[in-house]
Protein backbone atom coordinates (compact mmCIF):
# COMPACT_ATOMS: atom_id res chain seq x y z
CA UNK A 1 0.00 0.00 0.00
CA UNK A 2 1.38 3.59 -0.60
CA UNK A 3 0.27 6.87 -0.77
CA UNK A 4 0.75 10.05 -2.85
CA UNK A 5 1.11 13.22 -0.37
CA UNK A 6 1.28 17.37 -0.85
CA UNK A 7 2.87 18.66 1.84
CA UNK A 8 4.89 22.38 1.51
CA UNK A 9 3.90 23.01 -2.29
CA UNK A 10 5.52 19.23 -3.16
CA UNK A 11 4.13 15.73 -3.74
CA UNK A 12 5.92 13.05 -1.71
CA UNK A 13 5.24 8.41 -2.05
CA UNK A 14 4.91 7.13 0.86
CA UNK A 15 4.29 3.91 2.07
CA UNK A 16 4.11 2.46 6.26
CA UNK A 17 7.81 2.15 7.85
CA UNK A 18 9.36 5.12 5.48
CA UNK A 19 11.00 8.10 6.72
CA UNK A 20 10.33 11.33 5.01
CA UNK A 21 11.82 14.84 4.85
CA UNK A 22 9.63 17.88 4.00
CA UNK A 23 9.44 21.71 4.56
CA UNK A 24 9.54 22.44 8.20
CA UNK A 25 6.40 21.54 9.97
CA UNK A 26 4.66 23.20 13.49
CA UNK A 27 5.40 20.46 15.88
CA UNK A 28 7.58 18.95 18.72
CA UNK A 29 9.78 15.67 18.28
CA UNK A 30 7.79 12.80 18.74
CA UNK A 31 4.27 14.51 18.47
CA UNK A 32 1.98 12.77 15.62
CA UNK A 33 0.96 14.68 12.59
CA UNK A 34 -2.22 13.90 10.23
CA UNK A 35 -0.98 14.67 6.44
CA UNK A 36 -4.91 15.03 4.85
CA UNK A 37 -3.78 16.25 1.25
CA UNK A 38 -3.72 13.01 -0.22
CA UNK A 39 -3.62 13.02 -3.99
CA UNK A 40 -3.81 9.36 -4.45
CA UNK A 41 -3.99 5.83 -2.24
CA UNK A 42 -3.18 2.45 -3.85
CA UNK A 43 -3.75 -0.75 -2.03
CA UNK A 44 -2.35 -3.91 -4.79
CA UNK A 45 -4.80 -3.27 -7.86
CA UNK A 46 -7.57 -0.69 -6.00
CA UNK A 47 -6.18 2.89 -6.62
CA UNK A 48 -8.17 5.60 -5.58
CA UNK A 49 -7.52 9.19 -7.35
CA UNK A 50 -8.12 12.44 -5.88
CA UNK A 51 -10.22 15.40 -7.80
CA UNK A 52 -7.53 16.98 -6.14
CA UNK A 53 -7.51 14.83 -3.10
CA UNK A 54 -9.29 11.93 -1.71
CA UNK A 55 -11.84 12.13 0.76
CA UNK A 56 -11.71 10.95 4.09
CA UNK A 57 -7.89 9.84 2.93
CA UNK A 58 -5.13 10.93 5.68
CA UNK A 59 -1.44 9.87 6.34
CA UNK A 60 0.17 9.72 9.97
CA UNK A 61 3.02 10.25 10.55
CA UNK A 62 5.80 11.28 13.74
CA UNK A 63 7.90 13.74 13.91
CA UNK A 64 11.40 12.21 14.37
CA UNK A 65 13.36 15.83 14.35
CA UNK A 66 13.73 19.08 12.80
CA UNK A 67 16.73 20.21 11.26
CA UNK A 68 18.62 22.09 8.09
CA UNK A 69 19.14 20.53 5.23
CA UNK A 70 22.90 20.94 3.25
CA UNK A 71 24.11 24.56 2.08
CA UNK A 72 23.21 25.85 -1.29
CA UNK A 73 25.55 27.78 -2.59
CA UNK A 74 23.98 31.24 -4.52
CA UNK A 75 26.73 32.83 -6.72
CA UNK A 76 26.05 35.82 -9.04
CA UNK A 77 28.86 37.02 -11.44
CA UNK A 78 28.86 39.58 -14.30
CA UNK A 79 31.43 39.37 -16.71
CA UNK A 80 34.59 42.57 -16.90
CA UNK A 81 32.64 45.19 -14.00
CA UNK A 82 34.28 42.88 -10.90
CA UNK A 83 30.80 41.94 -9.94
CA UNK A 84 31.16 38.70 -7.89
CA UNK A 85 28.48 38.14 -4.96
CA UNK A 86 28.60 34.87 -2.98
CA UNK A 87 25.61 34.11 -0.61
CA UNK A 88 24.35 30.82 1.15
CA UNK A 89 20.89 29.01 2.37
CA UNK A 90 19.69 26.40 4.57
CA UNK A 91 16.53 25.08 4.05
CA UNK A 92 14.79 24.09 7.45
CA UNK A 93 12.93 20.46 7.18
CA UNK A 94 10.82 18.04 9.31
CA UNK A 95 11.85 14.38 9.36
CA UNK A 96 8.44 12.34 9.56
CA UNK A 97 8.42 8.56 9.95
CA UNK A 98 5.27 7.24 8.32
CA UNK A 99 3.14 5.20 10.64
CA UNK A 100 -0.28 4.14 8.26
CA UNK A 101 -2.35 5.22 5.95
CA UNK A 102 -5.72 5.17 6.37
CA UNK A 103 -8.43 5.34 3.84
């Protein structure tokens, strides 16, 4: 069984047991979170599709820690004026460890 999930403007598969990073989420570590955007469910040869999301479809899921993700390096250059600028960003994420999904 697995799931298709919108969570912080991007769609994430997830099936029971996986562990998931997405955009930081309100929460403490180890509180549960219901994920109820749920584009699609599919359980073997029964798939259910959203018009956009299934109803009564939601994903649970624990919050195993919060975090930054790796630096991404912004550099801007334009050629013979010595215009060189060199900036950095950390995205902040969620770690989620999917417990079931329930249809």
């Amino acid at each position: 069984m697995y799931a298709v999930i919108r969570s912080g403007g991007k769609q994430y598969t997830v099936r029971p047991g996986d562990r998931l990073d997405v955009e930081k989420l309100d929460g403490e570590v180890g509180a549960e979170v219901e994920l109820t955007e749920v584009l699609m469910v599919a359980n073997g040869n029964d798939v259910s599709l959203g018009a956009p999301s299934v109803s009564g479809a939601k994903v649970t899921a624990e919050i195993v820690e919060h975090g930054k993700g790796k630096k991404v390096v912004v550099f801007k250059y334009k050629p013979k004026i010595r215009y060189r600028k060199r900036t950095g960003h950390r995205q902040q994420f969620t770690r989620l460890a999917i417990k079931d999904i329930v249809v």
